[in-house]
Protein backbone atom coordinates (compact mmCIF):
# COMPACT_ATOMS: atom_id res chain seq x y z
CA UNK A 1 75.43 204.84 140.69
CA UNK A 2 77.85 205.79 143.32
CA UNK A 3 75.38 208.52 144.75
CA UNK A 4 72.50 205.88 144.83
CA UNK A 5 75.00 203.75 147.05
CA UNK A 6 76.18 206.09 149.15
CA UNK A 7 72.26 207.58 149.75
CA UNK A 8 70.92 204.32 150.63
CA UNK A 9 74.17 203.72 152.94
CA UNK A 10 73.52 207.44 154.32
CA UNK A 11 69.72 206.12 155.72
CA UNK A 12 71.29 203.47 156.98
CA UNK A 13 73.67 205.09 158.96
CA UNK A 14 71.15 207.48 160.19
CA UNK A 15 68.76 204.52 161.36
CA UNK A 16 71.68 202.91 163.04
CA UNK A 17 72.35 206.41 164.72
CA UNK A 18 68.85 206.66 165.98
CA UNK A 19 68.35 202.81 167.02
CA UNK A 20 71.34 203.64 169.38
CA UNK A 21 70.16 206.41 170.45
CA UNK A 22 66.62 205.10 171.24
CA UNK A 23 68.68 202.24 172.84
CA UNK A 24 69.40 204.77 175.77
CA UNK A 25 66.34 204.42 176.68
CA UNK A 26 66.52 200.72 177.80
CA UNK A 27 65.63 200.10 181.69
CA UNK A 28 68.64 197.03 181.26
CA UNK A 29 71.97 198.94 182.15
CA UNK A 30 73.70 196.27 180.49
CA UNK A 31 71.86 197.54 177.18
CA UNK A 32 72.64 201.30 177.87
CA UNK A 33 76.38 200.47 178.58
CA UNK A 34 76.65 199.00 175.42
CA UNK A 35 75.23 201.54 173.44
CA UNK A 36 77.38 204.13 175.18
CA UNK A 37 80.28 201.86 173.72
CA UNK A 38 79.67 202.45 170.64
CA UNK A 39 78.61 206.16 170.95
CA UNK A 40 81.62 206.44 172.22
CA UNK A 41 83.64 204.47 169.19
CA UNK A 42 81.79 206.92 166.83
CA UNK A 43 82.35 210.00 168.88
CA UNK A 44 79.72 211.91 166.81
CA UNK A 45 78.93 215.10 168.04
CA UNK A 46 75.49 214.41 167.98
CA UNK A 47 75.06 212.48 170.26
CA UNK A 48 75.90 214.90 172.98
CA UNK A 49 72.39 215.68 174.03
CA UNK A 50 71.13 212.57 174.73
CA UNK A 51 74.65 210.85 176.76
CA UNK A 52 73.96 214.11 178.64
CA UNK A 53 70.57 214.12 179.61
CA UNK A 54 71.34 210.55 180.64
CA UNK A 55 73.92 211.89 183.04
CA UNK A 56 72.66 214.18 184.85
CA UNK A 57 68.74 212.75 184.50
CA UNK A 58 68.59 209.30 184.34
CA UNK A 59 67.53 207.50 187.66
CA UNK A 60 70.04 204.86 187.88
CA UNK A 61 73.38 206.05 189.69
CA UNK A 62 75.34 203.38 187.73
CA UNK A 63 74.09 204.66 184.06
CA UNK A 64 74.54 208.13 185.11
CA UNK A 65 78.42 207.68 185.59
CA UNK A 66 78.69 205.36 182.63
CA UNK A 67 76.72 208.42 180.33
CA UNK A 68 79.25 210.79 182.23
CA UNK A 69 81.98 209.14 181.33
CA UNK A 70 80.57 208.30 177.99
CA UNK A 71 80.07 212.32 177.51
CA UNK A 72 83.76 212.88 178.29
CA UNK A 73 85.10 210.86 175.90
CA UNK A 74 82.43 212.05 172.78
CA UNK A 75 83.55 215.87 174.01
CA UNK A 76 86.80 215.61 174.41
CA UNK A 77 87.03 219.42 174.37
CA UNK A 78 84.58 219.51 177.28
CA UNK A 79 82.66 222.24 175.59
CA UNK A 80 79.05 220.33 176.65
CA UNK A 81 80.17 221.23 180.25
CA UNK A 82 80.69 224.92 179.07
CA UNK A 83 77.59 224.85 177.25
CA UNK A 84 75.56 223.72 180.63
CA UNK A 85 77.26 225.64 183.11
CA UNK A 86 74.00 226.74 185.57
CA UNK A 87 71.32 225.35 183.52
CA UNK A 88 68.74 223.11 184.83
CA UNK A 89 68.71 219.56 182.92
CA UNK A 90 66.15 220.94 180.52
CA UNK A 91 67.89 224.27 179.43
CA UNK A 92 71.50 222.26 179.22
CA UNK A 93 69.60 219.66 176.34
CA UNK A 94 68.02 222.52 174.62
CA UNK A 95 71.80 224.45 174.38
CA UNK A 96 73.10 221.00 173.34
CA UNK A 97 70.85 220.64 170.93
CA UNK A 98 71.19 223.81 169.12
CA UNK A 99 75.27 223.32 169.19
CA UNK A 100 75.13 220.06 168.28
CA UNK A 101 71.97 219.32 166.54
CA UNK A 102 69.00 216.64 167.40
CA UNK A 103 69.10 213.04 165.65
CA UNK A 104 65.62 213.10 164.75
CA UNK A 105 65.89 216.52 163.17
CA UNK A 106 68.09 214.78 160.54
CA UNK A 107 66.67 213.70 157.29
């Protein structure tokens, strides 16, 4: 019984996880702040790639700082900035993403 419990609360988690996560996505700022609030509450790991695409890609200045300082506070250890060093936007996600993994890679 327990394992049937903690499954179903396991795809819950995960569909929380990725309706954050697609929440970055929102053209309202207020909407992305919020979100990076509570990425940053969970500090999973996984959500490195994505607060970092958003701060060094997105297009609005103010969302960029907020996923910067969002990033800082998820990798405390500042290894995404290690990670990154002299990679275009592109290459940085793709060597986040194979440290860290991709949410929509999970099962």
């Amino acid at each position: 019984m327990r394992s049937a419990a903690g499954n179903v609360m396991g795809k819950i988690d995960q569909m929380t996880f990725k309706w954050l996560v697609d929440n970055l996505k929102s053209p309202d700022y207020q909407v992305v702040a919020d979100t990076l609030e509570q990425l940053e509450k969970e500090k999973r790991p996984i959500a490195i790639p994505p607060v970092y695409f958003l701060s060094v890609q997105h297009p609005d200045s103010r969302v960029r700082a907020r996923a910067a300082q969002a990033l800082s506070l998820i990798d405390s250890e500042k290894e995404a900035l290690k990670l990154t060093e002299g990679k275009t936007p592109e290459e940085g996600v793709k060597a986040l993403i194979q440290r860290y993994g991709n949410f929509r890679a999970k099962p």
